[in-house]
PDB file of N, CA and C in Angstrom:
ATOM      1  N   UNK A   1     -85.006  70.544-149.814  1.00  0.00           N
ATOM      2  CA  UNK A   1     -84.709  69.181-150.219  1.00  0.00           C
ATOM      3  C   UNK A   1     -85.815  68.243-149.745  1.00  0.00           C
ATOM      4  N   UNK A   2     -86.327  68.760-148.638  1.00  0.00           N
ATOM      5  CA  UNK A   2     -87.356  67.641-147.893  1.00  0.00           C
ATOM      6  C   UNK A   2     -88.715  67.174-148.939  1.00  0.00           C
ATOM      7  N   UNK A   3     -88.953  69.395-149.572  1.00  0.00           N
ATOM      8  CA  UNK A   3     -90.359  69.219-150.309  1.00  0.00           C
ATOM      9  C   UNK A   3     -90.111  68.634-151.909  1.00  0.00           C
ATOM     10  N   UNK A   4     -88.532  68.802-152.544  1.00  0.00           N
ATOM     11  CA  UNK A   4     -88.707  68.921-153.965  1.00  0.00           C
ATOM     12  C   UNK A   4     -87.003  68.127-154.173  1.00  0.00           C
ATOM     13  N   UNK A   5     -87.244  66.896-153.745  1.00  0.00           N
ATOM     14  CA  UNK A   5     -86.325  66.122-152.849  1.00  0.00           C
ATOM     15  C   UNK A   5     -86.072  65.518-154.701  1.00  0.00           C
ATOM     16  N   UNK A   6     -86.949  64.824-155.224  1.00  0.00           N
ATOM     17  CA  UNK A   6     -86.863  64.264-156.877  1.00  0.00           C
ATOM     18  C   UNK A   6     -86.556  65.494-157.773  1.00  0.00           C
ATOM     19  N   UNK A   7     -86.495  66.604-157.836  1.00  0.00           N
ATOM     20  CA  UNK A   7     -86.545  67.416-158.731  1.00  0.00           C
ATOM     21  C   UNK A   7     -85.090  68.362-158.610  1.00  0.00           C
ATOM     22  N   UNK A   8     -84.438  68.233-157.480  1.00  0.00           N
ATOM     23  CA  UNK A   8     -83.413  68.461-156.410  1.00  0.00           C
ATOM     24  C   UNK A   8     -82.569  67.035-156.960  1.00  0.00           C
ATOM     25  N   UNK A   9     -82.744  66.261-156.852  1.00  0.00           N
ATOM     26  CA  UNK A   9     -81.670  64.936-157.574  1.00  0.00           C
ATOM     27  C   UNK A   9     -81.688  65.190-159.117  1.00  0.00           C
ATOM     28  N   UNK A  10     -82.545  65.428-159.796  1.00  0.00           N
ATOM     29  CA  UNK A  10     -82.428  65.324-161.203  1.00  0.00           C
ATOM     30  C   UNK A  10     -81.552  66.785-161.443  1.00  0.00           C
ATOM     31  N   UNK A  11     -82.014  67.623-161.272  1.00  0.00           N
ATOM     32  CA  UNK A  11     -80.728  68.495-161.061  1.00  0.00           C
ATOM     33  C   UNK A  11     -79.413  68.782-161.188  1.00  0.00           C
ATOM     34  N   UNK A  12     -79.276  67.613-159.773  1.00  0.00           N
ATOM     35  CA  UNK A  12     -77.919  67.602-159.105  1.00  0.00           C
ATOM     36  C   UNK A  12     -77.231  66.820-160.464  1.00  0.00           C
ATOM     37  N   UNK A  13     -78.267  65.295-160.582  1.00  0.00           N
ATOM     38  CA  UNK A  13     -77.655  64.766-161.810  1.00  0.00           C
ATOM     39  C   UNK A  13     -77.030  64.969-162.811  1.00  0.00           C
ATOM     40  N   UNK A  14     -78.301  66.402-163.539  1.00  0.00           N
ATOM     41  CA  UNK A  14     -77.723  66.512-164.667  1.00  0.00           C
ATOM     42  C   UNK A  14     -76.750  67.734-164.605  1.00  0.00           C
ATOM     43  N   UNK A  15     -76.261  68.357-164.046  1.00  0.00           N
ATOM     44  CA  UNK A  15     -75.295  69.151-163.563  1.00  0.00           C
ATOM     45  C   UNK A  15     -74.301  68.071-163.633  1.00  0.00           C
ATOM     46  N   UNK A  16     -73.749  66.973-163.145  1.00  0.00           N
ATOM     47  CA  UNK A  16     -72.966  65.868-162.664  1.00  0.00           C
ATOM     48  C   UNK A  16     -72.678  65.263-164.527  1.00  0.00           C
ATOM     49  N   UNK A  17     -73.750  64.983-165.073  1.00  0.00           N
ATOM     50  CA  UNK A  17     -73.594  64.533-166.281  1.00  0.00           C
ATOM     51  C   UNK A  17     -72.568  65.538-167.012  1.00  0.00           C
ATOM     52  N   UNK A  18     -73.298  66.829-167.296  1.00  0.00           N
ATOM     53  CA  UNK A  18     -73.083  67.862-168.237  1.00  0.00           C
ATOM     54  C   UNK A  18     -71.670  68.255-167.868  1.00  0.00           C
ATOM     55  N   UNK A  19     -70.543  67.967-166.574  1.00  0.00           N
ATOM     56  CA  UNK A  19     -69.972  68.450-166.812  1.00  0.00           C
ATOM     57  C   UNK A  19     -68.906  67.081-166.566  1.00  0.00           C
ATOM     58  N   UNK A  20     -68.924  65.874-167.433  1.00  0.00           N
ATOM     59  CA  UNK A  20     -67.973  64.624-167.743  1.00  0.00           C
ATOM     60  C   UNK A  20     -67.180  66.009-168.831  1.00  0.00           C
ATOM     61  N   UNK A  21     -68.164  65.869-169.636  1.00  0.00           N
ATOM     62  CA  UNK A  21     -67.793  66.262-170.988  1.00  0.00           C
ATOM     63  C   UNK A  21     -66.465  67.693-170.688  1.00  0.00           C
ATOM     64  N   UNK A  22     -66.609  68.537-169.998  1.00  0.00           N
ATOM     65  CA  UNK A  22     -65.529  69.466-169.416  1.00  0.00           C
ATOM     66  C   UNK A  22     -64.406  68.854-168.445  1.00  0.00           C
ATOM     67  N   UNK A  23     -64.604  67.744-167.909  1.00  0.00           N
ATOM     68  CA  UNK A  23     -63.619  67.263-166.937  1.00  0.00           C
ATOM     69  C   UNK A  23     -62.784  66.299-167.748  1.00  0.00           C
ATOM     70  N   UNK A  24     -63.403  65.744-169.166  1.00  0.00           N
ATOM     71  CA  UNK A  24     -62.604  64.836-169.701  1.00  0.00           C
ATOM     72  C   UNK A  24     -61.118  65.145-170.053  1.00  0.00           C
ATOM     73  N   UNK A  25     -59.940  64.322-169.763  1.00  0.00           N
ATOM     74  CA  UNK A  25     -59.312  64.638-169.963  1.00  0.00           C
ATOM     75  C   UNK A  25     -57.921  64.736-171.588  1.00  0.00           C
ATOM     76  N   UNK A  26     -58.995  63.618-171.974  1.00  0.00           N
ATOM     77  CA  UNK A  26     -58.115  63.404-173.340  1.00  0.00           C
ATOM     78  C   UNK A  26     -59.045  64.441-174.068  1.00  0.00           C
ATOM     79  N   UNK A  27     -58.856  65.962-174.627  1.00  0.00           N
ATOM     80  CA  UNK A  27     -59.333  66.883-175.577  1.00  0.00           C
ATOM     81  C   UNK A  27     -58.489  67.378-176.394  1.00  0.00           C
ATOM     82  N   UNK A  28     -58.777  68.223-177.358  1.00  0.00           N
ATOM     83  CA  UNK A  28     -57.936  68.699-178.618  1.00  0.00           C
ATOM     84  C   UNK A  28     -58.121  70.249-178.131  1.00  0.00           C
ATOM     85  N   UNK A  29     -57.363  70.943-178.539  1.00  0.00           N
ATOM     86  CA  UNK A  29     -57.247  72.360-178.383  1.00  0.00           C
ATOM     87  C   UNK A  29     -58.680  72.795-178.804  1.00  0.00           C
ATOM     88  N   UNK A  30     -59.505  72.517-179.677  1.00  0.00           N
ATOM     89  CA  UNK A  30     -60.661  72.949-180.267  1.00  0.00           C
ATOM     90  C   UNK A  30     -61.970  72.262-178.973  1.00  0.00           C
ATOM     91  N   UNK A  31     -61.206  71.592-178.014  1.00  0.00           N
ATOM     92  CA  UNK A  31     -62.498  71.124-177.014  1.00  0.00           C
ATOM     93  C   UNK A  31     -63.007  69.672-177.800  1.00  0.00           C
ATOM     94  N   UNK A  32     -62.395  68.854-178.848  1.00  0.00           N
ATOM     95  CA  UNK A  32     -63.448  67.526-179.233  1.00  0.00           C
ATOM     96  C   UNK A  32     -62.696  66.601-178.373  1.00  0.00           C
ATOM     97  N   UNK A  33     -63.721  65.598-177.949  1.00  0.00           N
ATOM     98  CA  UNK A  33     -63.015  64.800-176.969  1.00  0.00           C
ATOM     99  C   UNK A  33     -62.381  63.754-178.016  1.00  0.00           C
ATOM    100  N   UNK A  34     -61.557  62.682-177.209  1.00  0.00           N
ATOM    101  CA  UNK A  34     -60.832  62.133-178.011  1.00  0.00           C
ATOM    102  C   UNK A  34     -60.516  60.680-177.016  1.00  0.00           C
ATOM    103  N   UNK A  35     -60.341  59.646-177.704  1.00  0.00           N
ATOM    104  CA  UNK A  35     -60.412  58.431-177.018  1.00  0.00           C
ATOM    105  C   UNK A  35     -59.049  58.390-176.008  1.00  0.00           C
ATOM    106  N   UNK A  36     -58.838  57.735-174.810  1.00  0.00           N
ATOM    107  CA  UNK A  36     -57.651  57.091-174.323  1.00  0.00           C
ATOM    108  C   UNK A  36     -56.417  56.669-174.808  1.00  0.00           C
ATOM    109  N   UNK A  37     -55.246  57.268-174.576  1.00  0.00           N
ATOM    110  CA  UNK A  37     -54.424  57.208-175.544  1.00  0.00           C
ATOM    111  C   UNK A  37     -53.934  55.687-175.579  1.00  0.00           C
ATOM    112  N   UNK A  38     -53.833  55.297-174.550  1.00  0.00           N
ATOM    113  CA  UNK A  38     -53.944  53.491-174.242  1.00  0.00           C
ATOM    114  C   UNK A  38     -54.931  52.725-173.836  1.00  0.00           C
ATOM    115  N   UNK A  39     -54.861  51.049-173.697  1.00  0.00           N
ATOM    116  CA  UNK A  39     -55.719  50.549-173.386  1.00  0.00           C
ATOM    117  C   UNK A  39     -55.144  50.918-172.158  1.00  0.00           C
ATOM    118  N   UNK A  40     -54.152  51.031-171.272  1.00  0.00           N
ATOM    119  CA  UNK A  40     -53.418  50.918-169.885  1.00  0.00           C
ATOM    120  C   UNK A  40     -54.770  52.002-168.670  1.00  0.00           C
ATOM    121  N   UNK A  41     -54.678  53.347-170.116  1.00  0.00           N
ATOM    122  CA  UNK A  41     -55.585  54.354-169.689  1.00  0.00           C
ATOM    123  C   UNK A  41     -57.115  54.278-169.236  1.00  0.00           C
ATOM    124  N   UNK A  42     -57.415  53.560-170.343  1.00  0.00           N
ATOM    125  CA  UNK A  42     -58.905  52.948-170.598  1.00  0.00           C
ATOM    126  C   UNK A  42     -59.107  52.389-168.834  1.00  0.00           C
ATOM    127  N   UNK A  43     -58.162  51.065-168.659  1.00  0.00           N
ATOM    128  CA  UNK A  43     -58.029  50.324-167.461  1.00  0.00           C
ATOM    129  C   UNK A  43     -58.373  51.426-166.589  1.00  0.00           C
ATOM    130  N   UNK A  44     -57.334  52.072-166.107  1.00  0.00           N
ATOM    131  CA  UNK A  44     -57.398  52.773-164.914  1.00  0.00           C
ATOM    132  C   UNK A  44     -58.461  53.615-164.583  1.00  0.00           C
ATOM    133  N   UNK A  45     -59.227  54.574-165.603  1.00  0.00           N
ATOM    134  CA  UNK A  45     -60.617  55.152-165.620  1.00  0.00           C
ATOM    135  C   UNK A  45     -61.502  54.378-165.635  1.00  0.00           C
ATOM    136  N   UNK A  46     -61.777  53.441-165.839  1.00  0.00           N
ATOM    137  CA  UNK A  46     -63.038  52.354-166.100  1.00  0.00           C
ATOM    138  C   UNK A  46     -62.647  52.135-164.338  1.00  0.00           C
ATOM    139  N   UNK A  47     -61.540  51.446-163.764  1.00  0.00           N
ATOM    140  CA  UNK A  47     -61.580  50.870-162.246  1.00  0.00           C
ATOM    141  C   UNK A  47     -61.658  52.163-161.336  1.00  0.00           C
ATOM    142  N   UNK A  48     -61.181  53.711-161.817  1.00  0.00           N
ATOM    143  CA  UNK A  48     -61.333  54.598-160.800  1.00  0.00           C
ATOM    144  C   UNK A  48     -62.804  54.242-160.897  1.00  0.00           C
ATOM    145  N   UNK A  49     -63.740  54.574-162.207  1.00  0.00           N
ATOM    146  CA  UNK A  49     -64.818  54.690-161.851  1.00  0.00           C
ATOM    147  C   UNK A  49     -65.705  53.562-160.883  1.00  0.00           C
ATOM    148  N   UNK A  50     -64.913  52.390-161.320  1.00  0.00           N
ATOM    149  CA  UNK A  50     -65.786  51.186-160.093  1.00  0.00           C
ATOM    150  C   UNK A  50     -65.681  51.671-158.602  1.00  0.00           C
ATOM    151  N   UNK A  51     -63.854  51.866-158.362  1.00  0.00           N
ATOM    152  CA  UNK A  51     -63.998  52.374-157.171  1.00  0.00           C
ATOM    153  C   UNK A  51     -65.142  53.213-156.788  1.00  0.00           C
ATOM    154  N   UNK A  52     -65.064  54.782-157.193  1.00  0.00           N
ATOM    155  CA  UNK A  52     -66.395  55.390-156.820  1.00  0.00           C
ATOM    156  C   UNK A  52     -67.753  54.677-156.844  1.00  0.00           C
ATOM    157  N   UNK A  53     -67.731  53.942-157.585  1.00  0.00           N
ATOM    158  CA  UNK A  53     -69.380  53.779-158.177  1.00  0.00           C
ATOM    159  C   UNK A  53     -69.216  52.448-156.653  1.00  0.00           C
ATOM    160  N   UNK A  54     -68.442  51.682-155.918  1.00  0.00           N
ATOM    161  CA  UNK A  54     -68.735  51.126-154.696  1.00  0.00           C
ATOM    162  C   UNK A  54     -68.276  51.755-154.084  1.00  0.00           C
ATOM    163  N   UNK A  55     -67.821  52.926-153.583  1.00  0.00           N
ATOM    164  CA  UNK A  55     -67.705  53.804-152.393  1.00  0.00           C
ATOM    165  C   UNK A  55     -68.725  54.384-152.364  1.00  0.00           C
ATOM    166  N   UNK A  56     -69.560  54.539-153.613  1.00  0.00           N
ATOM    167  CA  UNK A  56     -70.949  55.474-152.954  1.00  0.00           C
ATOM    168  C   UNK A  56     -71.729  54.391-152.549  1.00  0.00           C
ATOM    169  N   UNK A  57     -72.279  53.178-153.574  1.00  0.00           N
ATOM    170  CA  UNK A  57     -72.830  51.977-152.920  1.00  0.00           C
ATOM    171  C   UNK A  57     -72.568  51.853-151.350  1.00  0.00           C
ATOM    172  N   UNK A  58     -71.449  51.634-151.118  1.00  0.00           N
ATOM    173  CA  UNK A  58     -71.118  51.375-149.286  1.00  0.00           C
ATOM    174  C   UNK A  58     -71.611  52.814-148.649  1.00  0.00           C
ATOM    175  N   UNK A  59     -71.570  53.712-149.263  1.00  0.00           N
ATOM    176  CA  UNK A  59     -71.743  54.655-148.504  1.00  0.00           C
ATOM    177  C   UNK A  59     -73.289  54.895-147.667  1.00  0.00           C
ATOM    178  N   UNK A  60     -74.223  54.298-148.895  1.00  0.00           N
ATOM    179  CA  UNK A  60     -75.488  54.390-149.238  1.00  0.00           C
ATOM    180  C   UNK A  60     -76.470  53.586-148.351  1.00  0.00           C
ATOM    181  N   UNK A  61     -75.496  51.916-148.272  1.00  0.00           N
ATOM    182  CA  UNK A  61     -75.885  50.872-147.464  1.00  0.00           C
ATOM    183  C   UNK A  61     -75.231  51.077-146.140  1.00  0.00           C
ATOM    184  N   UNK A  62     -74.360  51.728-145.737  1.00  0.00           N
ATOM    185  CA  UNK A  62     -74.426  51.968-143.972  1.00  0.00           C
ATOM    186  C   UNK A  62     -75.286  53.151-143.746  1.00  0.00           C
ATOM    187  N   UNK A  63     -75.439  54.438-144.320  1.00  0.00           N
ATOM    188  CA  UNK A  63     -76.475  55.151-143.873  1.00  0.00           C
ATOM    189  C   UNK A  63     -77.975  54.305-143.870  1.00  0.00           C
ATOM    190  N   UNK A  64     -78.223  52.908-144.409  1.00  0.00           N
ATOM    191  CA  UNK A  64     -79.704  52.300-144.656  1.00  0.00           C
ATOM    192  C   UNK A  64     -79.541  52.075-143.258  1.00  0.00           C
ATOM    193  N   UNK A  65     -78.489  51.574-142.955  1.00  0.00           N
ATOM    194  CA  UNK A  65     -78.688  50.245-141.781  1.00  0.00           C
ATOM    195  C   UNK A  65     -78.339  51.022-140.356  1.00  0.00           C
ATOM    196  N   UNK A  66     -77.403  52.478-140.320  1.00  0.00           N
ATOM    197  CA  UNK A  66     -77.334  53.288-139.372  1.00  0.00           C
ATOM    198  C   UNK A  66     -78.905  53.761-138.943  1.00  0.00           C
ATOM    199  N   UNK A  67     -79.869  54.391-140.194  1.00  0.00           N
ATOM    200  CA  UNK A  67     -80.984  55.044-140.156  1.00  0.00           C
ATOM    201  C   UNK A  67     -82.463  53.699-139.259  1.00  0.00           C
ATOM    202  N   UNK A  68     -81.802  52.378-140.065  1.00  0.00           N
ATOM    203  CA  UNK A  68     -82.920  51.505-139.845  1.00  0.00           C
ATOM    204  C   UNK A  68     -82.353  50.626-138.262  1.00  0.00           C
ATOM    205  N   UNK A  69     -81.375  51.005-137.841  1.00  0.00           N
ATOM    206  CA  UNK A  69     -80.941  50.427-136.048  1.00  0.00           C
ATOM    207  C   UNK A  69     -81.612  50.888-135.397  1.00  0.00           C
ATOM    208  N   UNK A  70     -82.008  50.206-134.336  1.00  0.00           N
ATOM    209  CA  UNK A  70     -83.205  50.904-133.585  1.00  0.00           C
ATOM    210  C   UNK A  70     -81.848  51.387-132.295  1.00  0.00           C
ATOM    211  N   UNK A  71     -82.924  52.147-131.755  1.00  0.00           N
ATOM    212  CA  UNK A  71     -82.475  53.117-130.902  1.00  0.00           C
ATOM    213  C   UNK A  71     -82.573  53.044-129.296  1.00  0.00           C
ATOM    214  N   UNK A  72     -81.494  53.081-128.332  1.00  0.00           N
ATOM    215  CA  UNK A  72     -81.456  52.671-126.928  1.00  0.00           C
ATOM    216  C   UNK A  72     -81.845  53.825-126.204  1.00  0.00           C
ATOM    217  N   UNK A  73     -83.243  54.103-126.451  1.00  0.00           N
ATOM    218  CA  UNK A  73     -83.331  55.506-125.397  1.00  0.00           C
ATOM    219  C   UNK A  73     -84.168  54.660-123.559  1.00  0.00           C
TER     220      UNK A  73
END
């Protein structure tokens, strides 16, 4: 990870992308995806995803500020 640290994220990414499409949950027996059966649905996946998308943000900005504290030796 240290030497091929960019090539190692794109990766990880598209692994992460490629498999929405298998985790989705509204599908047809034949595998085509298919929209939210409500708007109620829509809601709740759109805000899970905020949640995550600021739990990694926070996650991201205390490791900055843990890494950038200086140190009491």
């Amino acid at each position: 990870l240290e030497h091929r640290h960019a090539l190692t994220m794109s990766v990880l990414t598209g692994l992460m992308i490629g498999s929405v499409r298998a985790l989705w949950p509204w599908q047809t027996e034949e595998r085509d995806l298919l929209p939210p059966p409500s708007a109620l649905d829509f809601v709740l996946l759109a805000g899970l995803a905020l949640v995550g998308f600021v739990a990694v943000t926070l996650l991201v900005y205390a490791g900055r500020r843990r890494d950038a504290a200086p140190t009491a030796d």
